[in-house]
PDB file of N, CA and C in Angstrom:
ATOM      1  N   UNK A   1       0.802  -1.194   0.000  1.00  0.00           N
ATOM      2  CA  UNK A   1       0.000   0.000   0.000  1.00  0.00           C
ATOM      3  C   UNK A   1       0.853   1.270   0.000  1.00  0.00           C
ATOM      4  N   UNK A   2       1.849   0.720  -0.371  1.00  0.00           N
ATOM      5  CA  UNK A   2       2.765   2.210  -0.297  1.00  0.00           C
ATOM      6  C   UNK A   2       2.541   3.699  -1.134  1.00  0.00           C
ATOM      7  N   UNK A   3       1.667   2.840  -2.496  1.00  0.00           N
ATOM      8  CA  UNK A   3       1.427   4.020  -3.557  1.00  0.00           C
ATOM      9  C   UNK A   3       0.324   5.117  -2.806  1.00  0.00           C
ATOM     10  N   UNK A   4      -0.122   5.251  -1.538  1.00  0.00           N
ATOM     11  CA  UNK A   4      -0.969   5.966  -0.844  1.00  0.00           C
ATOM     12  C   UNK A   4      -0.204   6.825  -0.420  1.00  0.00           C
ATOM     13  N   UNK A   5       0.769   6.391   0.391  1.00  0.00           N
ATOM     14  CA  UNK A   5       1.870   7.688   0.959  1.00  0.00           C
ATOM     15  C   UNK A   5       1.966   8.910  -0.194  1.00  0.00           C
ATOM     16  N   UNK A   6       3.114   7.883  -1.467  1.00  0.00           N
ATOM     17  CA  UNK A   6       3.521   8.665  -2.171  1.00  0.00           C
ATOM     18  C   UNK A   6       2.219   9.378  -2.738  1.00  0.00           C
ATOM     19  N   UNK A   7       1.099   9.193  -3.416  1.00  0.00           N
ATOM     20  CA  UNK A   7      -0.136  10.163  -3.401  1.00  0.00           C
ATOM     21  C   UNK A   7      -0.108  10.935  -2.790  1.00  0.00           C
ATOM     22  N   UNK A   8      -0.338  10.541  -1.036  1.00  0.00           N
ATOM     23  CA  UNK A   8      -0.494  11.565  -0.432  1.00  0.00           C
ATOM     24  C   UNK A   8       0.230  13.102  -0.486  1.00  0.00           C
ATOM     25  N   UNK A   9       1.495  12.395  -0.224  1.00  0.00           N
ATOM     26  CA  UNK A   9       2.454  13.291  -0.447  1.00  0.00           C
ATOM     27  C   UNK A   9       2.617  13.896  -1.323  1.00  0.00           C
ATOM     28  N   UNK A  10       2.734  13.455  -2.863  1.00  0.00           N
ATOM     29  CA  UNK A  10       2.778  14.364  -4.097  1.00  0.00           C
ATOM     30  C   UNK A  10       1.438  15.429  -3.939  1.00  0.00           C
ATOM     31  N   UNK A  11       0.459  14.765  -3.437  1.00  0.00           N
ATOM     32  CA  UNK A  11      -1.336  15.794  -3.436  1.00  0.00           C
ATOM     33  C   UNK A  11      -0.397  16.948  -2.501  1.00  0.00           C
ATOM     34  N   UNK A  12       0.192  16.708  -1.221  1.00  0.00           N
ATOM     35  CA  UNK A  12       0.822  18.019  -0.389  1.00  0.00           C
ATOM     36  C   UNK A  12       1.775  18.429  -0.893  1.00  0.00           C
ATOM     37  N   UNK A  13       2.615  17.998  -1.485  1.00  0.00           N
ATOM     38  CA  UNK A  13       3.250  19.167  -2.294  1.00  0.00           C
ATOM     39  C   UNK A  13       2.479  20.006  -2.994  1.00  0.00           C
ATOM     40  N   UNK A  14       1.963  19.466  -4.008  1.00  0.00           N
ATOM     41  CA  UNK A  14       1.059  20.265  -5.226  1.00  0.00           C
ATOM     42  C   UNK A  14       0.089  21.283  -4.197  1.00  0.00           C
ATOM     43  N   UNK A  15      -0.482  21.087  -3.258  1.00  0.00           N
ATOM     44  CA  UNK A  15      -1.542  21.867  -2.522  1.00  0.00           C
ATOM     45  C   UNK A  15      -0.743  22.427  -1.585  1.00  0.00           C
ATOM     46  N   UNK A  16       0.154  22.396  -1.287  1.00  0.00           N
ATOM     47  CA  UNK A  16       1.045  23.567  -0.527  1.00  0.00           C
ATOM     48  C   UNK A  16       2.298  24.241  -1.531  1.00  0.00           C
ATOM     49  N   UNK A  17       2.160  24.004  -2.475  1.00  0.00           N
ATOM     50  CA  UNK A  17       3.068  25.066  -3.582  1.00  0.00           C
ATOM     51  C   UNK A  17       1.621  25.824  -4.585  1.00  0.00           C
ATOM     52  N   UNK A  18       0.493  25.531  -4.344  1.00  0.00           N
ATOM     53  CA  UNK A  18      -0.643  26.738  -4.960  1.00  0.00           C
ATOM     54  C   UNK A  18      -0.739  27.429  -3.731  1.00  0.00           C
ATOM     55  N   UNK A  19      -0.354  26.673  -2.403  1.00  0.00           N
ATOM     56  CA  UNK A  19      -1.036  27.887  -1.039  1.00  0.00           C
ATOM     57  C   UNK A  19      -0.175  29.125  -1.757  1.00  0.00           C
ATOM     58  N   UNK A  20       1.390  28.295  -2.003  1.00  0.00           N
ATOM     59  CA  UNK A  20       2.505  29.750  -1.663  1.00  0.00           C
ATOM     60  C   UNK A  20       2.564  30.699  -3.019  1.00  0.00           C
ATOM     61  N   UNK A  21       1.806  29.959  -4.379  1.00  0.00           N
ATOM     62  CA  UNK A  21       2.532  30.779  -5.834  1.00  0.00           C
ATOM     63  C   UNK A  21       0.756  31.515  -5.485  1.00  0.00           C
ATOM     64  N   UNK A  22      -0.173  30.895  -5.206  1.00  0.00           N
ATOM     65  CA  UNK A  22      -1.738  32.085  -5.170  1.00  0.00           C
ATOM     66  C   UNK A  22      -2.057  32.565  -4.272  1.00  0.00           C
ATOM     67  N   UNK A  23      -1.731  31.936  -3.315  1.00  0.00           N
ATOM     68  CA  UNK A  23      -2.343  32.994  -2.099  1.00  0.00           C
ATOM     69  C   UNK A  23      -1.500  33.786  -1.112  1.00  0.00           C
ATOM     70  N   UNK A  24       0.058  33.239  -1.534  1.00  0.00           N
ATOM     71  CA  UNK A  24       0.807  34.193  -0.741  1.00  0.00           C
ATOM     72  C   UNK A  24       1.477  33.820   0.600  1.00  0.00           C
ATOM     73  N   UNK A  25       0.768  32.337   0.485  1.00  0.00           N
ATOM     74  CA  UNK A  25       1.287  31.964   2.169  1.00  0.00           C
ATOM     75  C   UNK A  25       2.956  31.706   2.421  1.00  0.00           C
ATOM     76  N   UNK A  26       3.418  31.763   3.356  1.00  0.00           N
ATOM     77  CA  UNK A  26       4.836  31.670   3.768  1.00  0.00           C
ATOM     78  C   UNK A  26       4.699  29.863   4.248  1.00  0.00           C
ATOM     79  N   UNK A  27       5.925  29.196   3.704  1.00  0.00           N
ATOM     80  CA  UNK A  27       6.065  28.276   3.794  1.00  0.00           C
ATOM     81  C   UNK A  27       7.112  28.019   4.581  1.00  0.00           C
ATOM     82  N   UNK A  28       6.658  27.466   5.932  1.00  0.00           N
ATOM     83  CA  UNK A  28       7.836  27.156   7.051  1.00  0.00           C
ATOM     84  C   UNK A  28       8.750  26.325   6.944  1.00  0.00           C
ATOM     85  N   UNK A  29       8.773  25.017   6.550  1.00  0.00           N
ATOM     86  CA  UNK A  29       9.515  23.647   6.600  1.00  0.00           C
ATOM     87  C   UNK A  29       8.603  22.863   6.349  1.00  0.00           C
ATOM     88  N   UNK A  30       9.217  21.849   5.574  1.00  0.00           N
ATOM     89  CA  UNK A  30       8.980  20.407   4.962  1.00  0.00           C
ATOM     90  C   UNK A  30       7.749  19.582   5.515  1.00  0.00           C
ATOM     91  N   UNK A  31       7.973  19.749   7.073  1.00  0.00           N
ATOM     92  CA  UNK A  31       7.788  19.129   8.132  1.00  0.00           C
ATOM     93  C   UNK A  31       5.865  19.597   8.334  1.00  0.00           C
ATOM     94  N   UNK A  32       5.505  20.571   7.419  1.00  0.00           N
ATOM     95  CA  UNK A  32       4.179  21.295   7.443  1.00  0.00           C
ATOM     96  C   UNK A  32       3.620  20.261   5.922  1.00  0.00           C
ATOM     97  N   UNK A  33       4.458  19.397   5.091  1.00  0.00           N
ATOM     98  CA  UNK A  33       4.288  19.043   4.143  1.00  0.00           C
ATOM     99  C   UNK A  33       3.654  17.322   4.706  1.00  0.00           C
ATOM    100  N   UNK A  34       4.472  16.759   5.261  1.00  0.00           N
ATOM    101  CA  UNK A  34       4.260  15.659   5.713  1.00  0.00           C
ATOM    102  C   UNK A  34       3.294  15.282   6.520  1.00  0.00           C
ATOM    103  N   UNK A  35       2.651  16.585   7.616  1.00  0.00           N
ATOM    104  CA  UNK A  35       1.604  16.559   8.517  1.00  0.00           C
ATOM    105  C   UNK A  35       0.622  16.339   7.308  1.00  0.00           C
ATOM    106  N   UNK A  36       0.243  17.455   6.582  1.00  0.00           N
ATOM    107  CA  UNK A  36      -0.792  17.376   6.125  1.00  0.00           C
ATOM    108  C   UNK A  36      -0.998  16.008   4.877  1.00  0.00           C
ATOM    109  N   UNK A  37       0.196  15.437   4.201  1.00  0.00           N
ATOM    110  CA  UNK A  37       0.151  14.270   3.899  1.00  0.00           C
ATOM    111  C   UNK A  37      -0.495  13.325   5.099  1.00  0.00           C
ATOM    112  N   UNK A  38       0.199  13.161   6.160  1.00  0.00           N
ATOM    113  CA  UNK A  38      -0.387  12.223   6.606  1.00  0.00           C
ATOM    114  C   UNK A  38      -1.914  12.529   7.463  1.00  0.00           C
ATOM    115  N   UNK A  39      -2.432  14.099   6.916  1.00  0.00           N
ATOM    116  CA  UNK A  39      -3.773  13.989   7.400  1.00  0.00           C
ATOM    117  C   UNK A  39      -4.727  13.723   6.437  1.00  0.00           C
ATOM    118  N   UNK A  40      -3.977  13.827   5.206  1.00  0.00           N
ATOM    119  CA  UNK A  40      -4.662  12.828   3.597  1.00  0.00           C
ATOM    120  C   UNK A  40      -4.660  11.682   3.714  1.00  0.00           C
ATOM    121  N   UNK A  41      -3.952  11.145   4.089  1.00  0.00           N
ATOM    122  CA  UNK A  41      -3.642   9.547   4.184  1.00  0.00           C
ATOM    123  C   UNK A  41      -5.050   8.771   5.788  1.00  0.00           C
ATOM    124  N   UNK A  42      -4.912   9.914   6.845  1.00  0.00           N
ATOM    125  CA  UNK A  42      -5.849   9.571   7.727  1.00  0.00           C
ATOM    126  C   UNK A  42      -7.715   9.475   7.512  1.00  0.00           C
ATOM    127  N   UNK A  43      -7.688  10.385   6.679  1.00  0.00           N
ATOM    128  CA  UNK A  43      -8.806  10.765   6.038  1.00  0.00           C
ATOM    129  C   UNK A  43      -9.194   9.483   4.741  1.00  0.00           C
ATOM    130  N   UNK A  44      -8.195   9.152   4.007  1.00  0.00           N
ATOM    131  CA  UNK A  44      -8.349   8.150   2.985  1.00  0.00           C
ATOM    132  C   UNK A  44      -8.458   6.760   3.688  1.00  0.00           C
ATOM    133  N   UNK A  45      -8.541   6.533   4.836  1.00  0.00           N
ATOM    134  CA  UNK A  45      -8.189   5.407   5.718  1.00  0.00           C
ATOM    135  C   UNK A  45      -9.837   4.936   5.580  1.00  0.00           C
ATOM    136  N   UNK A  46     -10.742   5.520   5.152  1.00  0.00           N
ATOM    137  CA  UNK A  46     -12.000   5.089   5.692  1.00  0.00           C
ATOM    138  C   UNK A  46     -12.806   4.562   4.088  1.00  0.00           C
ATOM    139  N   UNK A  47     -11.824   4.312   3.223  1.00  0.00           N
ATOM    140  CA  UNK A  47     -11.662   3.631   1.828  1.00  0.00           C
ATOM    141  C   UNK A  47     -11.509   2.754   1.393  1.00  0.00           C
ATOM    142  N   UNK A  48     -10.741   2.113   2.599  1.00  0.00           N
ATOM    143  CA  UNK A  48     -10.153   0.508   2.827  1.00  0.00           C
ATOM    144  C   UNK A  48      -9.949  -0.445   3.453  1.00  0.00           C
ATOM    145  N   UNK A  49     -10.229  -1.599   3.509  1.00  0.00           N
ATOM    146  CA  UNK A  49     -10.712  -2.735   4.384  1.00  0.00           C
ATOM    147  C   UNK A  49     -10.186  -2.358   5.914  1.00  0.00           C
ATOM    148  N   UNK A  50     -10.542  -2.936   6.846  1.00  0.00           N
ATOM    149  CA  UNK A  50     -10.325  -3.282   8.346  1.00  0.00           C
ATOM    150  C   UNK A  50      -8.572  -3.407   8.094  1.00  0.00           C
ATOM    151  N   UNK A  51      -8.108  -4.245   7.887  1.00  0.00           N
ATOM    152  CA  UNK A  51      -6.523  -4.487   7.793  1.00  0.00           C
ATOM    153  C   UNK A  51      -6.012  -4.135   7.056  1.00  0.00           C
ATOM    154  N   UNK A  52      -6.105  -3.031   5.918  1.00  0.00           N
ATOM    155  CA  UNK A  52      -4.954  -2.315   5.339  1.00  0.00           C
ATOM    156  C   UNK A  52      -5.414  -0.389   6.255  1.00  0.00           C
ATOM    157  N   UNK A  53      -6.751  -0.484   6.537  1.00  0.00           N
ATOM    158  CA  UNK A  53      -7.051   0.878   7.307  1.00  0.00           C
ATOM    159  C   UNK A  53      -5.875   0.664   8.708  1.00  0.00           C
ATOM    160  N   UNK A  54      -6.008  -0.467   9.234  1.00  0.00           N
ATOM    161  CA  UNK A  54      -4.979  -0.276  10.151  1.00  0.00           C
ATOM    162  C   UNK A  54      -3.461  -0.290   9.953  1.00  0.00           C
ATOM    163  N   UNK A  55      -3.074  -0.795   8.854  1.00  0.00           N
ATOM    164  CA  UNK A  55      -1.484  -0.766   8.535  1.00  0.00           C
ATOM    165  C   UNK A  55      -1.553   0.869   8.325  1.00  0.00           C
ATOM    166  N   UNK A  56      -2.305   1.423   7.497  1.00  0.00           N
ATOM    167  CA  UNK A  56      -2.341   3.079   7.104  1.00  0.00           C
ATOM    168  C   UNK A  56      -2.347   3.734   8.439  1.00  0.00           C
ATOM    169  N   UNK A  57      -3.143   3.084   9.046  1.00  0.00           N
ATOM    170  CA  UNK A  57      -2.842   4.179  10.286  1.00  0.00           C
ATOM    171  C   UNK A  57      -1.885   4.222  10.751  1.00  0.00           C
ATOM    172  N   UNK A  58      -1.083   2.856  11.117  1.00  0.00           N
ATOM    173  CA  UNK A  58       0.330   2.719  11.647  1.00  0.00           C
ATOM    174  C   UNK A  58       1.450   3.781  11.114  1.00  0.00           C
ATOM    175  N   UNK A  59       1.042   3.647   9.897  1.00  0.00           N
ATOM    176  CA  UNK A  59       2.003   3.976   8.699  1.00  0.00           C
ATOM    177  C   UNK A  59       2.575   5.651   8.734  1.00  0.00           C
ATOM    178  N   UNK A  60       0.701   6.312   9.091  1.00  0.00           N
ATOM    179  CA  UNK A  60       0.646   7.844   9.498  1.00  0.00           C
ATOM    180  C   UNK A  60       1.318   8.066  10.702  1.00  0.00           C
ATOM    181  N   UNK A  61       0.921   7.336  11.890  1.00  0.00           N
ATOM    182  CA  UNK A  61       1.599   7.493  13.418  1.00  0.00           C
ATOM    183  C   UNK A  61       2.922   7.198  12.875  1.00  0.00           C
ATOM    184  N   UNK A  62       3.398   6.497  12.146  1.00  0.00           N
ATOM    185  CA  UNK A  62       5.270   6.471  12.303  1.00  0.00           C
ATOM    186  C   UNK A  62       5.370   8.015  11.483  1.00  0.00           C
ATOM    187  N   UNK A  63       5.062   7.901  10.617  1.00  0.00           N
ATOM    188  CA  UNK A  63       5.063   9.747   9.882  1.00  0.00           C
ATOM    189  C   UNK A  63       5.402  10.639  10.863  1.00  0.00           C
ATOM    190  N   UNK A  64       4.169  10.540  11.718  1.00  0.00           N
ATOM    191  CA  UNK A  64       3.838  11.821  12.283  1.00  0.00           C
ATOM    192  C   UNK A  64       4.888  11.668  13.347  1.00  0.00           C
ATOM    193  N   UNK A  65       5.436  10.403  14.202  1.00  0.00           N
ATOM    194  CA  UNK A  65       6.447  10.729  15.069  1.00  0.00           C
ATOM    195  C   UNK A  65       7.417  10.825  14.761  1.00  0.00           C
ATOM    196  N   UNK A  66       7.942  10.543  13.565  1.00  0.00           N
ATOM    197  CA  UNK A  66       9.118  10.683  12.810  1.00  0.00           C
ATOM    198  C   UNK A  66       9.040  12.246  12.354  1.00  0.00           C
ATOM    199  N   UNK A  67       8.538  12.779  12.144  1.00  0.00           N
ATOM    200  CA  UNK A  67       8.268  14.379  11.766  1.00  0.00           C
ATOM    201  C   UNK A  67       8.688  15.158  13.235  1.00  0.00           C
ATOM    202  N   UNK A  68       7.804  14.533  14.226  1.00  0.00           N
ATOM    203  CA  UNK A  68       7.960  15.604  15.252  1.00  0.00           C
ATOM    204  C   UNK A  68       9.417  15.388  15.830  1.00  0.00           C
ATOM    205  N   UNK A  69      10.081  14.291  15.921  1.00  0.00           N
ATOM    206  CA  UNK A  69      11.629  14.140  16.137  1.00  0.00           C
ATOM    207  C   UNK A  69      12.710  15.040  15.690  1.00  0.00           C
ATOM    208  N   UNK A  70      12.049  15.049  13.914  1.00  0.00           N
ATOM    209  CA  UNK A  70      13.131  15.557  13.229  1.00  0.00           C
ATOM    210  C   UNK A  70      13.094  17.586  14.177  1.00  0.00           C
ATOM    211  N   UNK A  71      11.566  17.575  14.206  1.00  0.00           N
ATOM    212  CA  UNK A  71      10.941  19.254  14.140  1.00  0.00           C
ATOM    213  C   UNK A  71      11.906  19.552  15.490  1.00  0.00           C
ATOM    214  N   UNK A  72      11.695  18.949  16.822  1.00  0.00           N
ATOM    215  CA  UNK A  72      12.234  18.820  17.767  1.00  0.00           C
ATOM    216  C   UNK A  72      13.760  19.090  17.765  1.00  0.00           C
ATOM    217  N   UNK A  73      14.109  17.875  16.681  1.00  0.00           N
ATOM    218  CA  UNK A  73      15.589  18.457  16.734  1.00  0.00           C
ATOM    219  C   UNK A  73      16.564  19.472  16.167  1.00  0.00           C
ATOM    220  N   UNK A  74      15.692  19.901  15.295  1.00  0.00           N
ATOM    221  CA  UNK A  74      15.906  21.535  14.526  1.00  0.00           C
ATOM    222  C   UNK A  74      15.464  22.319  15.666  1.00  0.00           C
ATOM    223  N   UNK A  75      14.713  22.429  16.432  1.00  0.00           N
ATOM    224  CA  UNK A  75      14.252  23.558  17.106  1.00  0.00           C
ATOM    225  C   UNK A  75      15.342  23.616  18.228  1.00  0.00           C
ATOM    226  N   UNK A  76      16.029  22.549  19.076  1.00  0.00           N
ATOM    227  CA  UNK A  76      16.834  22.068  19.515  1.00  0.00           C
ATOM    228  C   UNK A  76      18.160  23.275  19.240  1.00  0.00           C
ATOM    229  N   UNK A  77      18.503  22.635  18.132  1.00  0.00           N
ATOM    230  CA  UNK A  77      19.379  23.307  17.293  1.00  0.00           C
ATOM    231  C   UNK A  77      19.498  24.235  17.355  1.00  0.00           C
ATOM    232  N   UNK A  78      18.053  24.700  16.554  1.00  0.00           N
ATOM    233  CA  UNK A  78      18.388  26.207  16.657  1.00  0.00           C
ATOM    234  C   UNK A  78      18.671  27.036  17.955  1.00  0.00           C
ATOM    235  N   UNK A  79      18.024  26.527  19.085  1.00  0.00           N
ATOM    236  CA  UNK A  79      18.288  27.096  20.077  1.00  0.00           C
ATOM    237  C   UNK A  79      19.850  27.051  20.750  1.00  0.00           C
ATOM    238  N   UNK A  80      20.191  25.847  20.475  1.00  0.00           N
ATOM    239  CA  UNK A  80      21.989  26.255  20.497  1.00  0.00           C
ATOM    240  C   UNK A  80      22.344  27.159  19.611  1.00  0.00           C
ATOM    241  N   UNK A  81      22.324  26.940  18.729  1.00  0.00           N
ATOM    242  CA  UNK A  81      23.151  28.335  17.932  1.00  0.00           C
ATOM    243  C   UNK A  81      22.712  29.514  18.000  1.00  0.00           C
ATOM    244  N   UNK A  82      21.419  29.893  18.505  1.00  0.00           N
ATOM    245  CA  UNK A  82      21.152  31.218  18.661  1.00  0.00           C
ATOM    246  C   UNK A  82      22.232  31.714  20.204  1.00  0.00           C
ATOM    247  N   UNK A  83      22.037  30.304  21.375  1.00  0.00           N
ATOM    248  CA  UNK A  83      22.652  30.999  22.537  1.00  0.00           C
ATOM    249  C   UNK A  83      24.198  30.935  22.008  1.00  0.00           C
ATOM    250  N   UNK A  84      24.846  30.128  21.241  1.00  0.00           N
ATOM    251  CA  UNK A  84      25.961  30.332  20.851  1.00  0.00           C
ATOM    252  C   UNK A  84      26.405  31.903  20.140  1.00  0.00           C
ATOM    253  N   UNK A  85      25.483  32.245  19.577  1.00  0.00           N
ATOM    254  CA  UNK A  85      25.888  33.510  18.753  1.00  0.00           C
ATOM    255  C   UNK A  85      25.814  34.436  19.835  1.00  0.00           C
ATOM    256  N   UNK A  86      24.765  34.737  20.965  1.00  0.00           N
ATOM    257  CA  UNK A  86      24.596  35.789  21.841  1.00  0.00           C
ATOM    258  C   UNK A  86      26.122  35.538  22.416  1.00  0.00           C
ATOM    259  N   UNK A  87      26.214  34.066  22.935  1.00  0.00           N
ATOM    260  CA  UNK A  87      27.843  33.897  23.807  1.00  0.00           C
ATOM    261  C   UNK A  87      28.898  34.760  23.041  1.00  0.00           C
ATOM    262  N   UNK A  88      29.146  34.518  21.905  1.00  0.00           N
ATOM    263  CA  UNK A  88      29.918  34.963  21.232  1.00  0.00           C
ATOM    264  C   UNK A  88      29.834  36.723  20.425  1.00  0.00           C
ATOM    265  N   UNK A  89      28.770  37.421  21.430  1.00  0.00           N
ATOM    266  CA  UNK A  89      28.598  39.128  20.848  1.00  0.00           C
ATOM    267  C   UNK A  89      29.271  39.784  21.833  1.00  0.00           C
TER     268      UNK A  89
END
């Protein structure tokens, strides 16, 4: 069932690059790309049998904690190097 992800995902790209070329929106990180993939993918869950709806769900929860890890550890980050730069004024 993998060709669902990649759907998903290509549908959030394409629908978060018309937010930013028509309406102007500011695009934060990647990481705003993958949520809403996997809230396509949660939503499409109610399309398909009892046991592939639950592998999909699995599939979204690893997404989504794998997203917030990465988000976590950029924010992380950044917060060292911001106190690094003040250390260093």
């Amino acid at each position: 069932m993998p060709h669902v992800g990649v759907a998903a995902i290509c549908w959030a790209i394409w629908k978060t690059r018309n937010k930013v070329c028509f309406d102007g929106k500011k695009f934060q990180n990647s990481i705003e790309i993958i949520c809403y993939a996997c809230t396509l993918m949660r939503y499409w869950t109610g399309l398909y049998a009892e046991v592939d709806r639950e592998m999909l769900i699995n599939g979204v929860n690893t997404m989504l904690r794998v997203a917030t890890e990465i988000l976590t550890s950029k924010r992380k980050n950044t917060g060292r190097m911001e106190q690094l730069e003040r250390d260093h004024q």
